[in-house]
N, C-alpha and C. Protein backbone atom coordinates (compact mmCIF):
# COMPACT_ATOMS: atom_id res chain seq x y z
N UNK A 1 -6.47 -19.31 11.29
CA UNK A 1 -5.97 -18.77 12.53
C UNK A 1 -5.10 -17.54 12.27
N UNK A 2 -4.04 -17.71 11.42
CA UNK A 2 -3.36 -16.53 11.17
C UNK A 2 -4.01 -15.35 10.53
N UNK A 3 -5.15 -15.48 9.68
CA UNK A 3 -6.02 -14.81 9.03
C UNK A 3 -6.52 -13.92 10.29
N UNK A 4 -7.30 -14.76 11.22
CA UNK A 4 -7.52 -13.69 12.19
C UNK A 4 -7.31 -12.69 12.86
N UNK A 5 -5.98 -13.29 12.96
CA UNK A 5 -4.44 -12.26 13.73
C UNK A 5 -4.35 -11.46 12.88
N UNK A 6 -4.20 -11.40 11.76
CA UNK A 6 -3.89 -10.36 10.65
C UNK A 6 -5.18 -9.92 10.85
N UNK A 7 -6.21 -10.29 10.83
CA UNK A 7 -7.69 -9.39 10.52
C UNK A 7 -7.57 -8.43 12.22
N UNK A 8 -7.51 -9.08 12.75
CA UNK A 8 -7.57 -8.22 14.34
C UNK A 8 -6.72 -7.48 14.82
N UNK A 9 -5.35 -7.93 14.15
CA UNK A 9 -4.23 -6.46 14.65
C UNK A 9 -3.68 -5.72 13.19
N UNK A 10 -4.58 -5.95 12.68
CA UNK A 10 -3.87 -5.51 11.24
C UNK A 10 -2.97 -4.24 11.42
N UNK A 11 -3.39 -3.09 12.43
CA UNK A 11 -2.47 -2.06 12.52
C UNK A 11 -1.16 -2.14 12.69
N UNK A 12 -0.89 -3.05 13.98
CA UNK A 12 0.24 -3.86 14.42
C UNK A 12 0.99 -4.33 13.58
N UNK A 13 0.73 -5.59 12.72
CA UNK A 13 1.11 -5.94 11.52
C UNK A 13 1.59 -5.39 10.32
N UNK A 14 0.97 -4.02 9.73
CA UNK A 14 1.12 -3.19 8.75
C UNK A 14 2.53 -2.69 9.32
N UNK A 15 3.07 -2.25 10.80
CA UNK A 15 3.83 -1.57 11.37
C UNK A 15 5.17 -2.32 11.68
N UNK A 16 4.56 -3.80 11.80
CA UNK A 16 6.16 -4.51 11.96
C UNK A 16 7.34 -4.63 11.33
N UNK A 17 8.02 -5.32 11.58
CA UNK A 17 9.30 -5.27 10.98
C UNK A 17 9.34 -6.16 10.06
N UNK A 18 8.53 -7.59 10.71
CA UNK A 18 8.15 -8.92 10.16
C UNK A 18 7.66 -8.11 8.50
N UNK A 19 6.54 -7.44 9.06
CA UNK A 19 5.77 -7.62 7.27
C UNK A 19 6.71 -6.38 6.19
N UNK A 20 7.62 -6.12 6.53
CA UNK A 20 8.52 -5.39 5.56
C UNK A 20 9.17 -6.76 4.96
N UNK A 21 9.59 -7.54 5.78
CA UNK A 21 10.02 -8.98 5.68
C UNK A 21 9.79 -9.60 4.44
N UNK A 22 8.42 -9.52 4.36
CA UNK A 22 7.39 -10.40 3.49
C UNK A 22 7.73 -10.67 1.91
N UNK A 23 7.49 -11.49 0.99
CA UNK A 23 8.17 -11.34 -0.31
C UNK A 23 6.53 -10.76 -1.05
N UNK A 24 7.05 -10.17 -2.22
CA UNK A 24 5.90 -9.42 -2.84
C UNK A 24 4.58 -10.36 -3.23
N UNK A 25 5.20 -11.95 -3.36
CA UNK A 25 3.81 -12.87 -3.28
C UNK A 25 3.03 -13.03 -2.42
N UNK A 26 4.33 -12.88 -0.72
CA UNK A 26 3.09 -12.91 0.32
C UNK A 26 2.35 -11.29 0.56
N UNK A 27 3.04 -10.65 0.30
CA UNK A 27 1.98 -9.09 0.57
C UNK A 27 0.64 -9.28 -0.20
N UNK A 28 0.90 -9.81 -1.63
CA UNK A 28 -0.42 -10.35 -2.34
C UNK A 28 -1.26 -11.37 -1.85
N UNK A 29 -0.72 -12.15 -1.18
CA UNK A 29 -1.62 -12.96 -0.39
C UNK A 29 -1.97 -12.42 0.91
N UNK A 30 -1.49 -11.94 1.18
CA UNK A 30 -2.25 -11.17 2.16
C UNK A 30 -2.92 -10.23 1.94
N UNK A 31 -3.00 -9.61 1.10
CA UNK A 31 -4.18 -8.47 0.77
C UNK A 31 -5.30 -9.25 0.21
N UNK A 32 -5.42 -10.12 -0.21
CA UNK A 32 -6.25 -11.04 -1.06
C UNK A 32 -6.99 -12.42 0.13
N UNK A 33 -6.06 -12.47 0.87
CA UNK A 33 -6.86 -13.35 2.02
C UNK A 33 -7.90 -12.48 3.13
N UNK A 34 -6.90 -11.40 3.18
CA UNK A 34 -7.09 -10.82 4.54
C UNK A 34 -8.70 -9.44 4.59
N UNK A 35 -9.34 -9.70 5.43
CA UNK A 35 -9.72 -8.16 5.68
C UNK A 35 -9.26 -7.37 6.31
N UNK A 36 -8.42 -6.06 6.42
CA UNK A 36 -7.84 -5.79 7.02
C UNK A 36 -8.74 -4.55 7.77
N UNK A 37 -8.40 -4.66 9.02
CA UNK A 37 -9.30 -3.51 9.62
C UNK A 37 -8.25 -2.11 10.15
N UNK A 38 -7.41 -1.54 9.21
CA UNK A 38 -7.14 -0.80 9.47
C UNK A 38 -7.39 0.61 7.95
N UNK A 39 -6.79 1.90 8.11
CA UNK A 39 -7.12 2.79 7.40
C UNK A 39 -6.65 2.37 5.59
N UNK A 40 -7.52 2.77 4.81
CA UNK A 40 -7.02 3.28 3.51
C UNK A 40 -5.19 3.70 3.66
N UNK A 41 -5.04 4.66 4.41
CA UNK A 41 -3.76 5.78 4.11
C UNK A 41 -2.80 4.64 5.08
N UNK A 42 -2.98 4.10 6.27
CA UNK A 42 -2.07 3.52 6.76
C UNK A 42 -1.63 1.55 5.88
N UNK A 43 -2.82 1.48 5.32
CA UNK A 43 -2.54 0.29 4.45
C UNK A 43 -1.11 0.39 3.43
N UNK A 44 -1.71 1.67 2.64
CA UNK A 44 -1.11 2.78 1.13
C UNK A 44 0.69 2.99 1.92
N UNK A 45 0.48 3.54 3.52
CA UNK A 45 2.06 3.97 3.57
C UNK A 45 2.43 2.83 4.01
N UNK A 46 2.05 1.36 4.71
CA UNK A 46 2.89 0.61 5.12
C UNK A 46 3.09 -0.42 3.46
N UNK A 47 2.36 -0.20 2.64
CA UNK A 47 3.23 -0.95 1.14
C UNK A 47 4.22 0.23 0.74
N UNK A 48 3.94 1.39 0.90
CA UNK A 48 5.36 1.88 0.36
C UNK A 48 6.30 1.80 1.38
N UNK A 49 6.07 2.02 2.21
CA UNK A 49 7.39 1.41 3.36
C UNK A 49 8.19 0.15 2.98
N UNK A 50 7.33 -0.69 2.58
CA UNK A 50 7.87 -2.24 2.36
C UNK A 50 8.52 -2.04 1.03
N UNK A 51 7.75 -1.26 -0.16
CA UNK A 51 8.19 -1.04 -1.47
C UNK A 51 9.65 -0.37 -1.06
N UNK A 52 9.82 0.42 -0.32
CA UNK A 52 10.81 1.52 -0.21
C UNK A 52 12.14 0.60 0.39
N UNK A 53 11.67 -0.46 1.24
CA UNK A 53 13.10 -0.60 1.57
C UNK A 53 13.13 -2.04 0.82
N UNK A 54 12.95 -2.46 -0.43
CA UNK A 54 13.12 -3.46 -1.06
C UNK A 54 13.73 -2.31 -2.26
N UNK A 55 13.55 -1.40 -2.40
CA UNK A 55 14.26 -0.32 -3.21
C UNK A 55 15.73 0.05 -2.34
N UNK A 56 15.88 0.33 -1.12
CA UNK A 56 16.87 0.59 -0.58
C UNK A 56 18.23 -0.67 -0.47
N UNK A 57 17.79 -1.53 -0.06
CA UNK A 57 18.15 -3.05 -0.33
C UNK A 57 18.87 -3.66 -1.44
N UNK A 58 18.06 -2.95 -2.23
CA UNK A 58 19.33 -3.30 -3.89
C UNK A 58 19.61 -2.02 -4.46
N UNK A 59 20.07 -0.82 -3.44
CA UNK A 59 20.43 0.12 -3.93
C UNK A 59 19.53 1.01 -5.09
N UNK A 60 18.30 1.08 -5.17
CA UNK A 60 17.69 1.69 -6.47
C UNK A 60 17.46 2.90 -5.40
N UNK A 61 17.09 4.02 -6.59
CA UNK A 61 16.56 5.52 -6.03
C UNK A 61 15.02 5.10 -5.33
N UNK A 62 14.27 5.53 -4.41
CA UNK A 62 13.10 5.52 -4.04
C UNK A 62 12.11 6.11 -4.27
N UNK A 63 11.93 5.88 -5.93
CA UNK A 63 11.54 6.96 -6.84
C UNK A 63 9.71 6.59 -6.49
N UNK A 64 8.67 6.96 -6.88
CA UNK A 64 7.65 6.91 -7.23
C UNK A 64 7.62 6.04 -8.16
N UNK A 65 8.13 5.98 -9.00
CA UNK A 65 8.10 4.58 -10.15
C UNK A 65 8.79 3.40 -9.54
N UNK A 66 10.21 3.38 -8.87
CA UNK A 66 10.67 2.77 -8.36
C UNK A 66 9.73 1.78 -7.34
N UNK A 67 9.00 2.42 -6.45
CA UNK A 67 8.22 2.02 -5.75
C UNK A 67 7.00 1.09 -6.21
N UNK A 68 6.64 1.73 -7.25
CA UNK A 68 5.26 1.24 -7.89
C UNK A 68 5.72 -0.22 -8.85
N UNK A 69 6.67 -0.57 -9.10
CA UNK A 69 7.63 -1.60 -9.60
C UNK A 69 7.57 -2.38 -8.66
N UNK A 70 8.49 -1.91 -7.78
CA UNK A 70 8.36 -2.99 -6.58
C UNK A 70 6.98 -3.55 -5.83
N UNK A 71 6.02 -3.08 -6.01
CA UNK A 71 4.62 -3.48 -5.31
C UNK A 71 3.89 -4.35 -6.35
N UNK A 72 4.39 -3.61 -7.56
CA UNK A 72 3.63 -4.53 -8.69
C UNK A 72 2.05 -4.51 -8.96
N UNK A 73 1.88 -4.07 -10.41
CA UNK A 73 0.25 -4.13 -10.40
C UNK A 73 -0.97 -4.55 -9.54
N UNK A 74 -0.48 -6.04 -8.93
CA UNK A 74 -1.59 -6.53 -8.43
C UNK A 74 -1.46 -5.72 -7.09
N UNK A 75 -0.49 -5.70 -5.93
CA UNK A 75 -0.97 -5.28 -5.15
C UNK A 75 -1.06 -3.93 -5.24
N UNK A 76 -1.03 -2.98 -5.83
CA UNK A 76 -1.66 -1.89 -6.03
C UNK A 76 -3.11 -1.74 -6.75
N UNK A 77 -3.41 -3.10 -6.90
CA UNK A 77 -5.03 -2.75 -7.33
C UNK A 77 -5.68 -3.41 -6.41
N UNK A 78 -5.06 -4.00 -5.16
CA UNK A 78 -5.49 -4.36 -4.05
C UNK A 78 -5.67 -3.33 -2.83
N UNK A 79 -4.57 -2.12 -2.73
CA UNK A 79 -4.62 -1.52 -1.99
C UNK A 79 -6.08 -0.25 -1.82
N UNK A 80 -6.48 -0.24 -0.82
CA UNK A 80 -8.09 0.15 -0.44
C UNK A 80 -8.02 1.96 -1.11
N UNK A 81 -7.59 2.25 -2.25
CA UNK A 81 -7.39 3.91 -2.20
C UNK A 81 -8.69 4.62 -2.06
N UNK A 82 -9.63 3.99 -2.50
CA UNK A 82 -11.15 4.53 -2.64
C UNK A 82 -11.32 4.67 -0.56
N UNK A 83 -10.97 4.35 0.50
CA UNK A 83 -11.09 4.46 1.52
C UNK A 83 -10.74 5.68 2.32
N UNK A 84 -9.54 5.89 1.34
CA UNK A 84 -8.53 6.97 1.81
C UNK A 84 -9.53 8.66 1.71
N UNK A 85 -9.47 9.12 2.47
CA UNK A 85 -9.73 10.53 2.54
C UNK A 85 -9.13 11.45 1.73
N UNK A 86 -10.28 12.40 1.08
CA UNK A 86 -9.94 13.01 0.21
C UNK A 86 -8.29 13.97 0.64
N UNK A 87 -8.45 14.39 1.99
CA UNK A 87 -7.43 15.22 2.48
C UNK A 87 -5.95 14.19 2.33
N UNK A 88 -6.65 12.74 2.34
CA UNK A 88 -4.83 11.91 2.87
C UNK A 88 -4.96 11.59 1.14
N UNK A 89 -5.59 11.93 0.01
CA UNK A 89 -5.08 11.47 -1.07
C UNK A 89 -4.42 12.90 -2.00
N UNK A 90 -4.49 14.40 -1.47
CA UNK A 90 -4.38 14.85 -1.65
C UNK A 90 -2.92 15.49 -1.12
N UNK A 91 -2.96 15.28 0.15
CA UNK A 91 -1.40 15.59 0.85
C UNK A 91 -0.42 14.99 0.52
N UNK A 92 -1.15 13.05 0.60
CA UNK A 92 0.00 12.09 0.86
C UNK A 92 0.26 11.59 -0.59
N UNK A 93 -1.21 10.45 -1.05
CA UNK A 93 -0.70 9.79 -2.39
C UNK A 93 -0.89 10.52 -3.10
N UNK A 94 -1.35 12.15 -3.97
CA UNK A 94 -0.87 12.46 -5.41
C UNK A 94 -0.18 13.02 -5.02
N UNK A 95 0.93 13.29 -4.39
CA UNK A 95 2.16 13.86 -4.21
C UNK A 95 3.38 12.38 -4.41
N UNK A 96 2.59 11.61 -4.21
CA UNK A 96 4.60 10.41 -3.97
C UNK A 96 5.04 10.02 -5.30
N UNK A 97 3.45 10.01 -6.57
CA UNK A 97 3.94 9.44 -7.97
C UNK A 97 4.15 8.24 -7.99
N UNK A 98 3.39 7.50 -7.13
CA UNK A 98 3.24 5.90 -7.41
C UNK A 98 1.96 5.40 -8.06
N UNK A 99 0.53 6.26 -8.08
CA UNK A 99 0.04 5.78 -8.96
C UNK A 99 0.03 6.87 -10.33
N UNK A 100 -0.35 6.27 -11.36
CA UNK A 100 -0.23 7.42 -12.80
C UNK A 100 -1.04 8.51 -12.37
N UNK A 101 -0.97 9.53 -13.54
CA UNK A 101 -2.08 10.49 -13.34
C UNK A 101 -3.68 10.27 -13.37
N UNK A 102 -3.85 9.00 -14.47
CA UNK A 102 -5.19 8.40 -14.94
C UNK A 102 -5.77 7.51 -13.36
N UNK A 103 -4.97 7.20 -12.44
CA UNK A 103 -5.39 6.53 -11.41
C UNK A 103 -5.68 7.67 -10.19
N UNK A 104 -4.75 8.51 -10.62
CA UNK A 104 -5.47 9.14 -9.07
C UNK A 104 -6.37 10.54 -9.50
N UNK A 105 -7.07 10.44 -10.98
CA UNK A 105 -7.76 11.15 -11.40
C UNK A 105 -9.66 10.20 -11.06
N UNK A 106 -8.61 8.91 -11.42
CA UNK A 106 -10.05 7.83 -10.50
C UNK A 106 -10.41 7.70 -9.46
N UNK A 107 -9.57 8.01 -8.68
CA UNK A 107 -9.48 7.56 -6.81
C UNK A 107 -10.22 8.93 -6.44
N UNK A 108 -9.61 10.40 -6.94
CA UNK A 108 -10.40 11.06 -6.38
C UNK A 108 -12.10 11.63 -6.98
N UNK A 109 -12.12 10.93 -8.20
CA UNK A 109 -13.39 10.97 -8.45
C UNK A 109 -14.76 10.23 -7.74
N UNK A 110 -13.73 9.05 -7.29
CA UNK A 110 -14.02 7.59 -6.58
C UNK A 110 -14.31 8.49 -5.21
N UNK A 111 -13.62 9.29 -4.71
CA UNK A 111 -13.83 9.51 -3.76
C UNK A 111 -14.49 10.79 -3.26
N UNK A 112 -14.76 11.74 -3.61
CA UNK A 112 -15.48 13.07 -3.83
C UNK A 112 -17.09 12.31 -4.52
N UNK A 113 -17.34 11.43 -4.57
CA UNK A 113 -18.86 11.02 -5.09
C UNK A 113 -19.89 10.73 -3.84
């Protein structure tokens, strides 16, 4: 039942207040249960949103590494980047420095094919 709700408003959800809430096991379970029907780029900014203020929260800088710490391997190899448009991986994620250089040398190869 909740699966659904998450599958059907996923936009909603990505945007709440609730899923900043969430602890980094449930963001993994939810990327891992869920299909989410919303964008590549809005998936990508609502985990750094969540990454960002779990960085703000215990006082750390909101670094690009900082961030990528806080999300933790798995859900960053969960997050849909191959979805994302070449234009939103080019403006948004190789500019923030949350994934390495070797990853977003993949994503946009992944994605220009």
């Amino acid at each position: 039942m909740l699966i659904k709700f998450i599958t059907r408003e996923s936009t909603n959800v990505l945007k709440s207040e609730s899923f900043l809430e969430i602890t980094q096991a449930g963001l993994k379970e939810i990327f891992q249960l869920c299909q989410f029907n919303a964008s590549g780029i809005d998936i990508y900014l609502a985990c750094k949103q969540w990454a960002s203020q779990r960085c703000a929260t215990a006082g750390i800088q909101q670094t690009g590494r900082a961030i990528r710490k806080e999300l933790g391997e798995e859900v960053i190899s969960l997050i849909r980047f191959p979805a994302i448009t070449l234009d939103e991986m080019s403006d948004v994620v190789a500019l923030d420095d949350v994934l390495t250089n070797e990853e977003k040398v993949s994503v946009f190869r992944t994605i220009i094919k």
